[in-house]
C-alpha atoms as a PDB file:
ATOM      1  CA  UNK A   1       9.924  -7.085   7.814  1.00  0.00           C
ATOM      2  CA  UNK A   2      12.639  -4.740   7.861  1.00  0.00           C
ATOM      3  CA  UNK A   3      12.581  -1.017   7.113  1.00  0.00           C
ATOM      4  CA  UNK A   4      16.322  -1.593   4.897  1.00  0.00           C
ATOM      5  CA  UNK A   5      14.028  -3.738   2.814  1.00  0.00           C
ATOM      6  CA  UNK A   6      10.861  -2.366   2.449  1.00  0.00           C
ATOM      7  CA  UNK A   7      11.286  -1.062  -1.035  1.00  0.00           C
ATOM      8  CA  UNK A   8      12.548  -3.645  -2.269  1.00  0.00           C
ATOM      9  CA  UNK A   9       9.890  -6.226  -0.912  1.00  0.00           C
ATOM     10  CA  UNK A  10       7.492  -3.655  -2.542  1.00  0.00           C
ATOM     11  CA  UNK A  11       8.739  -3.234  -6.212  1.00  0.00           C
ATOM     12  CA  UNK A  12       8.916  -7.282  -6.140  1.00  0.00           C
ATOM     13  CA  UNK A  13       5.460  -8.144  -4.482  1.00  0.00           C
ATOM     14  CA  UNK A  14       3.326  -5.375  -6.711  1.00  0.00           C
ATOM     15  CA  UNK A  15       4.675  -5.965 -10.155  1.00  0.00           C
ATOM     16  CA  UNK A  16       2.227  -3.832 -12.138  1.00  0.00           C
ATOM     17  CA  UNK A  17       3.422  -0.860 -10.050  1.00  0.00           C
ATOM     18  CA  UNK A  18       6.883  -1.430 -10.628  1.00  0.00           C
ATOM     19  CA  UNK A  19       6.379  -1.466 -14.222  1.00  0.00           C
ATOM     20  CA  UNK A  20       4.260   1.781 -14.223  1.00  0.00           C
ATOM     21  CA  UNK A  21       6.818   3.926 -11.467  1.00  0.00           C
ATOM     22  CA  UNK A  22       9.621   2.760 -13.703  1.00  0.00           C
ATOM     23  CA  UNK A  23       7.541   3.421 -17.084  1.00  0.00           C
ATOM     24  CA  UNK A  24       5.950   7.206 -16.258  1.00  0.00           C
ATOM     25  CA  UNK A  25       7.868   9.935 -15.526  1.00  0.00           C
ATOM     26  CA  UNK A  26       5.329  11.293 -13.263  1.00  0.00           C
ATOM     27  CA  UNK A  27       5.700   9.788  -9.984  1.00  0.00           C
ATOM     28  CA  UNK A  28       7.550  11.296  -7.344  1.00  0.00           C
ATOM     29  CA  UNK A  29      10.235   8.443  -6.562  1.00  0.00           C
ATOM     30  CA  UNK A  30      10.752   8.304 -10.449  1.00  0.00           C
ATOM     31  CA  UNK A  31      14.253   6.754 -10.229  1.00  0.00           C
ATOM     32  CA  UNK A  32      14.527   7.263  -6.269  1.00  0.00           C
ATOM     33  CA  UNK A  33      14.398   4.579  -4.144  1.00  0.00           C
ATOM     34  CA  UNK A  34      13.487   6.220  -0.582  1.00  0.00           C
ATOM     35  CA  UNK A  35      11.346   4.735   0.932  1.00  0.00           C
ATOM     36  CA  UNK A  36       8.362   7.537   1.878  1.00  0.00           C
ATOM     37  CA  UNK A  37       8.282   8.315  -1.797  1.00  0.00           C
ATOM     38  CA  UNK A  38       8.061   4.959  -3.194  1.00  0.00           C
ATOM     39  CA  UNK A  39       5.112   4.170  -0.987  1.00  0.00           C
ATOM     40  CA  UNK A  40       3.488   8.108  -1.555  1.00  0.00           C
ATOM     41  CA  UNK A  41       3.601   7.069  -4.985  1.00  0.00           C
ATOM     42  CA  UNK A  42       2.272   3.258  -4.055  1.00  0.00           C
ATOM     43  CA  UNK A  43      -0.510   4.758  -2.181  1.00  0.00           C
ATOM     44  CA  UNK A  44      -1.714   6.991  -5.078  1.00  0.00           C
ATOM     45  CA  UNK A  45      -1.201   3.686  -7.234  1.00  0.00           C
ATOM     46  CA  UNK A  46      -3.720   1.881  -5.386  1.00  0.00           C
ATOM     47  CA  UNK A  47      -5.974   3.770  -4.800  1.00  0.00           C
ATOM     48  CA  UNK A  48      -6.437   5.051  -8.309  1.00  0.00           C
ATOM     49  CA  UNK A  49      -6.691   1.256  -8.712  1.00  0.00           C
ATOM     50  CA  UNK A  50      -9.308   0.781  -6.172  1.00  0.00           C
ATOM     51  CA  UNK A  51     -11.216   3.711  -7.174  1.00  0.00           C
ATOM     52  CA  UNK A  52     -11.608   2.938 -11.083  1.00  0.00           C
ATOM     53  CA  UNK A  53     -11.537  -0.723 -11.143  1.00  0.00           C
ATOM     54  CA  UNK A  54     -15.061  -2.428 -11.403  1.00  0.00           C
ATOM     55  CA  UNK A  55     -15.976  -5.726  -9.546  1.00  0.00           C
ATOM     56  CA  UNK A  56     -15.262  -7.783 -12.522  1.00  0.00           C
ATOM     57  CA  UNK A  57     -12.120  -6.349 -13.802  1.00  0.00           C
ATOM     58  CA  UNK A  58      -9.961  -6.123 -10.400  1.00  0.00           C
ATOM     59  CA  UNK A  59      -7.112  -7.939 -10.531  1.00  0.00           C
ATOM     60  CA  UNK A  60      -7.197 -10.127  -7.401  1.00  0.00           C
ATOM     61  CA  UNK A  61      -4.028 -11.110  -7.276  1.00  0.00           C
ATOM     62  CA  UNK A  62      -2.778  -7.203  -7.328  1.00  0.00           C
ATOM     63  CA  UNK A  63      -5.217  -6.516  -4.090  1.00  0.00           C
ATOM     64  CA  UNK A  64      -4.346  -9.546  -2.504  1.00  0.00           C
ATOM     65  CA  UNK A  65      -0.959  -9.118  -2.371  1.00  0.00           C
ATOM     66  CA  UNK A  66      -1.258  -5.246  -1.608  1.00  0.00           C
ATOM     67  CA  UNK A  67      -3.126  -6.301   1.312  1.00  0.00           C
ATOM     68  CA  UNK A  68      -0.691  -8.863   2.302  1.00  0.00           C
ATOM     69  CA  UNK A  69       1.955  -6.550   2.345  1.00  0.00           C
ATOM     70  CA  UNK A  70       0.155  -3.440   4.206  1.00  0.00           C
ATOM     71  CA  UNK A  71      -0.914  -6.711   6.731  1.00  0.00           C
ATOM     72  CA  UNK A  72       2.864  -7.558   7.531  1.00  0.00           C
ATOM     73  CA  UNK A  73       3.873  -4.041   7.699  1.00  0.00           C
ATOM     74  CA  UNK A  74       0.946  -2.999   9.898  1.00  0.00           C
ATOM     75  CA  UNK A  75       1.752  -5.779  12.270  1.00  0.00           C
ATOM     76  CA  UNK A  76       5.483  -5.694  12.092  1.00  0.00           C
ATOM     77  CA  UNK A  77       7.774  -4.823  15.209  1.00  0.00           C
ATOM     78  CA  UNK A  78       9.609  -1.615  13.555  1.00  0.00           C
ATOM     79  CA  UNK A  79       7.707   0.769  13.964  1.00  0.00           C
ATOM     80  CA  UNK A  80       9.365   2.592  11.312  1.00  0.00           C
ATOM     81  CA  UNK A  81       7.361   0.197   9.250  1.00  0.00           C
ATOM     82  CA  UNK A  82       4.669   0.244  10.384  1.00  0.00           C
ATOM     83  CA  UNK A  83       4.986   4.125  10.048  1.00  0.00           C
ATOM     84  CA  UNK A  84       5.275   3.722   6.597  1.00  0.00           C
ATOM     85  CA  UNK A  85       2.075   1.780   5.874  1.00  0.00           C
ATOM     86  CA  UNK A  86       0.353   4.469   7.745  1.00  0.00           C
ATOM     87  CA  UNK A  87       1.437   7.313   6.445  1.00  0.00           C
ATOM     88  CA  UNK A  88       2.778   6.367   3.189  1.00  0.00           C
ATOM     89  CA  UNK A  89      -0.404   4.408   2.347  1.00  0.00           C
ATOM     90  CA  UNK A  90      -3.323   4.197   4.315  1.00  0.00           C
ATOM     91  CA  UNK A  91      -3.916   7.995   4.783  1.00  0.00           C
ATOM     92  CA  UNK A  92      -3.652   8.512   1.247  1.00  0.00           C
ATOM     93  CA  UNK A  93      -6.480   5.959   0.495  1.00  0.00           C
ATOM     94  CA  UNK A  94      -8.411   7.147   3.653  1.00  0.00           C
ATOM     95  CA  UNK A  95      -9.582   9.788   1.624  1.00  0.00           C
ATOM     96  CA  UNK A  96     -12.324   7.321   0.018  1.00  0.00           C
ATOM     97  CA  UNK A  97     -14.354   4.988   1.945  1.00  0.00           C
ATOM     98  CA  UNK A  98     -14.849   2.917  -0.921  1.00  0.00           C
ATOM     99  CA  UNK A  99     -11.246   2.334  -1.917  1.00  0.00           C
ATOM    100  CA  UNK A 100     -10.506   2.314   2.432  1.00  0.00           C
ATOM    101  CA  UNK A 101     -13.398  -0.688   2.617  1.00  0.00           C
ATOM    102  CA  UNK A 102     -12.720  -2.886  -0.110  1.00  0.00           C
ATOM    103  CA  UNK A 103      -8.343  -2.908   1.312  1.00  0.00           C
ATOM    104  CA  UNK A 104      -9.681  -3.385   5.193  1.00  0.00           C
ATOM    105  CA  UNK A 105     -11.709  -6.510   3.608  1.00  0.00           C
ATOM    106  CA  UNK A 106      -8.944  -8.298   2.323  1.00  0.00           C
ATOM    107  CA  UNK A 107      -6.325  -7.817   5.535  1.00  0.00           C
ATOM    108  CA  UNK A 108      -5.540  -9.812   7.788  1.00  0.00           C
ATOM    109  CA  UNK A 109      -7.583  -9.663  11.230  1.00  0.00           C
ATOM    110  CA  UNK A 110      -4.090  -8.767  13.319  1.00  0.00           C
ATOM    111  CA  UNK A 111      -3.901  -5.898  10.738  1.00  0.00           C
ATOM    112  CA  UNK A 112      -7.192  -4.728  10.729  1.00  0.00           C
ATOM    113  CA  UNK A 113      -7.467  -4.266  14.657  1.00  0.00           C
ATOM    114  CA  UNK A 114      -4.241  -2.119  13.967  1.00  0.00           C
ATOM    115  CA  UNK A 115      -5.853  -0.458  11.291  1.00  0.00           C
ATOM    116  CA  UNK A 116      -9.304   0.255  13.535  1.00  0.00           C
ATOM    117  CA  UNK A 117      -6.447   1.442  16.015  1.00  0.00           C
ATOM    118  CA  UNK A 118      -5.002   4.036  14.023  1.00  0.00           C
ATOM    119  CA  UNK A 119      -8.285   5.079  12.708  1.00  0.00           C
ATOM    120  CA  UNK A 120      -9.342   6.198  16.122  1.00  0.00           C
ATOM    121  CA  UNK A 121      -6.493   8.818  16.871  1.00  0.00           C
END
């Protein structure tokens, strides 16, 4: 993955959140494109998502392709990408174990020991 493309990969690959950032007013990259504030915003998305969702009304397909996405930009070669994930994501939803838990379980295994990696420093 490159960092040119990141938004774009985003706003196609989580649908739901590209109809609510376009939809509400509210969120920060409201009709901005760069890339730290789409994924600020993406963060808060899911884990508002994660947080209030119950076990039978997740949407599986939403967290599985959240989590394939924060996998291949976790293990990608830019590190400007994998900068993003971090910081644009992961430490907003660090803030709740229970949101943080049920993302790690869905990631890829290449991802996760990147994740565990980042978690120690």
């Amino acid at each position: 993955m490159k960092y040119e493309n990141v938004t774009k990969k985003l706003l196609q690959q989580i649908p739901a959140f590209a109809e609510e950032r376009s939809s509400d007013k509210s969120f920060m990259s409201h009709g901005d494109d760069s890339p730290y504030l789409v994924y600020g915003d993406f963060g808060i998305f899911l884990l508002q998502y994660l947080n209030t969702a119950s076990e039978q009304t997740k949407d599986e397909t939403l967290l599985r392709k959240a989590s394939e996405l924060l996998s291949e930009m976790l293990t990608s070669s830019d590190p400007e990408v994998v900068n993003l994930a971090q910081v644009g994501v992961l430490e907003t939803i660090a803030d709740s174990p229970k949101a943080f838990a049920i993302l790690k379980k869905h990631m890829s295994s290449n991802a996760t020991e990147v994740l565990q990696q980042w978690l120690q420093h």
